[in-house]
Protein backbone atom coordinates (compact mmCIF):
# COMPACT_ATOMS: atom_id res chain seq x y z
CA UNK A 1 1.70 -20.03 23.85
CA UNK A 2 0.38 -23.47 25.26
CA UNK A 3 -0.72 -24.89 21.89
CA UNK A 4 -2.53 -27.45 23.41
CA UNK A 5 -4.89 -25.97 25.03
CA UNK A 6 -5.99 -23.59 22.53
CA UNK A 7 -5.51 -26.20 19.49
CA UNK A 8 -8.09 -27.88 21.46
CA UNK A 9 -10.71 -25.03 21.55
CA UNK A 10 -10.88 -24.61 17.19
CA UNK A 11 -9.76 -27.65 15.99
CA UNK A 12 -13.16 -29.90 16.70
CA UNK A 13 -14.99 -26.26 16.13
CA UNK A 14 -13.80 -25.34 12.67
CA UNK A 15 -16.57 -26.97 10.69
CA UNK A 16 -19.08 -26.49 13.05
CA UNK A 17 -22.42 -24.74 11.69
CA UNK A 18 -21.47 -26.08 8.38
CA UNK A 19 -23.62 -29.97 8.25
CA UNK A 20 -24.52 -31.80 5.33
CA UNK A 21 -27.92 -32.12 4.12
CA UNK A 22 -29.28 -34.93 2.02
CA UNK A 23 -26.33 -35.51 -0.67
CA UNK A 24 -27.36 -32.19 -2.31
CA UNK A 25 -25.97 -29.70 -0.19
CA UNK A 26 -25.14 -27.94 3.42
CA UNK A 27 -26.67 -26.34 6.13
CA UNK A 28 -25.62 -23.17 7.62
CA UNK A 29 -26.13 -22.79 11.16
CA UNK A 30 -25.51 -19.15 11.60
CA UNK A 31 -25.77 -19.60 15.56
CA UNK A 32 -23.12 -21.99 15.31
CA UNK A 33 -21.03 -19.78 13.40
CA UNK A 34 -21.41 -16.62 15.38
CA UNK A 35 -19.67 -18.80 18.40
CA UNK A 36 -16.72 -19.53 16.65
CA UNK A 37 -16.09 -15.92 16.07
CA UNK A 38 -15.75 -15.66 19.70
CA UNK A 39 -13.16 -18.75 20.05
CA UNK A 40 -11.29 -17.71 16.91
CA UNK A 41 -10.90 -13.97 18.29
CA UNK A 42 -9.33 -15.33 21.75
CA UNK A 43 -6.94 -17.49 19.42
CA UNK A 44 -5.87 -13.96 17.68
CA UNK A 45 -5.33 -12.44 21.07
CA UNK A 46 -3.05 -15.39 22.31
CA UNK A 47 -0.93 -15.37 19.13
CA UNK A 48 -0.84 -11.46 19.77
CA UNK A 49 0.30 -12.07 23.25
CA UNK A 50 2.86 -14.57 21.78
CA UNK A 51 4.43 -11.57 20.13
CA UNK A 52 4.69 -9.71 22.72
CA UNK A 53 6.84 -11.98 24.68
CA UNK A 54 8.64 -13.03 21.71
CA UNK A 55 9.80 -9.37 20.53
CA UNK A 56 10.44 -8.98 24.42
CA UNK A 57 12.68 -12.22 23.80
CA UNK A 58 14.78 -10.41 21.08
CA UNK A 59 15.54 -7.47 23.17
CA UNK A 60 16.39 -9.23 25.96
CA UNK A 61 18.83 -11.15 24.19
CA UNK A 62 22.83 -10.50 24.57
CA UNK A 63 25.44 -12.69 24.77
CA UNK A 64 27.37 -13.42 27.93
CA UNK A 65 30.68 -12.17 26.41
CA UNK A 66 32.45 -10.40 23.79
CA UNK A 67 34.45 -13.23 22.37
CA UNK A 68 33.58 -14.99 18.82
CA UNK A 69 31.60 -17.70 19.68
CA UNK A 70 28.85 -16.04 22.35
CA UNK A 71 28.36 -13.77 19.61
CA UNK A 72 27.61 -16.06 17.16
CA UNK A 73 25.67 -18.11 19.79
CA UNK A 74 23.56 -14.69 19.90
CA UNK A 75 23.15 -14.38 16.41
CA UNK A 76 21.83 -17.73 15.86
CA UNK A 77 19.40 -16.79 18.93
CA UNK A 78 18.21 -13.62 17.10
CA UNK A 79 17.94 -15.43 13.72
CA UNK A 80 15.94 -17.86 15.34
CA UNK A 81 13.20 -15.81 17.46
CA UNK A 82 13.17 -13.58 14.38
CA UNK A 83 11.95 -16.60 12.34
CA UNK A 84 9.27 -17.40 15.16
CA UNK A 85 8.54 -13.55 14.74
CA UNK A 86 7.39 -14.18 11.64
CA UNK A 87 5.65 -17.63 11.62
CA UNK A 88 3.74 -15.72 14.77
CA UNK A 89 2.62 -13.27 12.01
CA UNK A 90 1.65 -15.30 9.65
CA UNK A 91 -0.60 -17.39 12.29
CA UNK A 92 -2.11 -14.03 13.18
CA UNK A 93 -3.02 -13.38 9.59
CA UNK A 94 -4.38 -17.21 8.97
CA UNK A 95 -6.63 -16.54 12.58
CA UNK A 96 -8.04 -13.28 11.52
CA UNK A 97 -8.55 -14.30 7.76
CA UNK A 98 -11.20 -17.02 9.61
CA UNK A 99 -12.46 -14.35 11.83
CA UNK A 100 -13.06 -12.29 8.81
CA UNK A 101 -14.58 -15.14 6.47
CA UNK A 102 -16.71 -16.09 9.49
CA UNK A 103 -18.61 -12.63 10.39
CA UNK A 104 -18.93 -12.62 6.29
CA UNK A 105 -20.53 -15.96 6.05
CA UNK A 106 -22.80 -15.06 8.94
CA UNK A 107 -24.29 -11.80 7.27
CA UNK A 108 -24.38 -13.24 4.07
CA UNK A 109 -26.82 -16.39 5.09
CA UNK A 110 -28.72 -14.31 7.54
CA UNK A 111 -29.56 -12.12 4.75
CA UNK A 112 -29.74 -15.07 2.57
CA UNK A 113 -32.42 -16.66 5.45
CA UNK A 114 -34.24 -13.43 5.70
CA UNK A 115 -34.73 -13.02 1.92
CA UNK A 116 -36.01 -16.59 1.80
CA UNK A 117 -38.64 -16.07 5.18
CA UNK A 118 -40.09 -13.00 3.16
CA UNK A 119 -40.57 -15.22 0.19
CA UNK A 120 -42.45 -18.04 1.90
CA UNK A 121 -44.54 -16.20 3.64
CA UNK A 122 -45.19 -13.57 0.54
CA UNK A 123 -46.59 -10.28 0.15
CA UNK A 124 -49.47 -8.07 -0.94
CA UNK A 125 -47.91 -7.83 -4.76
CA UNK A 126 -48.24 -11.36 -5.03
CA UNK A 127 -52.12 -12.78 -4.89
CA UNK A 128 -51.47 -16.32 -5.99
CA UNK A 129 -51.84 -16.97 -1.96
CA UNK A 130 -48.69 -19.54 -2.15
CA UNK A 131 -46.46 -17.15 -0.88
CA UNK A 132 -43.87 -18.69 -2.89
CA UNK A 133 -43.36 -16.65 -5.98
């Protein structure tokens, strides 16, 4: 995984559609939002990709002899791409727990916006004429 170039692609974008209004609160941008989701899901399939080649890794692994120190040598390889194994995981879990939280934050303030457009402009149950009720 080239690190840089995806690092580049979130990090400036992870608070994006989130601004702060006034001193009292935030903004939601749900547009803003919905294209991280996009950005965050090709940073899932990278780290998936990254697994790939590092399980390939593992297997491909053997030492170059049978004597005591190539197969420790190996051993220490194995230990170590099984540790990247499962910092790879973790990553995965971290990048779809965002992809997750994102598509839920997205329903929840379009609803949240919807709701609040059918209050303003108001209804036939409510005759005050304000359309705030």
């Amino acid at each position: 995984m080239n690190e840089g170039s995806r690092a580049s692609a979130i990090g400036p974008t992870v608070s994006a559609g989130l601004a702060a209004v006034g001193g009292a609160g935030y903004h939601f941008d749900p547009d803003q939002i919905a294209e991280l989701i996009p950005k965050w899901e090709a940073l899932r399939d990278g780290i998936d990709e990254d697994s790939q080649l590092l399980t390939a890794a593992g297997q491909a692994a053997t030492a170059p002899s049978a004597d005591l120190p190539a197969q420790d040598n190996l051993q220490r390889i194995s230990t170590s791409i099984g540790a990247a194994i499962e910092n790879n995981l973790r990553l995965r879990e971290y990048a779809q727990t965002w992809i997750d939280m994102l598509r839920k934050a997205n329903r929840t303030y379009q609803q949240q916006d919807d709701k609040a457009q059918k209050g303003l402009s108001g209804s036939s149950e409510h005759t005050s004429g304000s359309g705030l009720y």
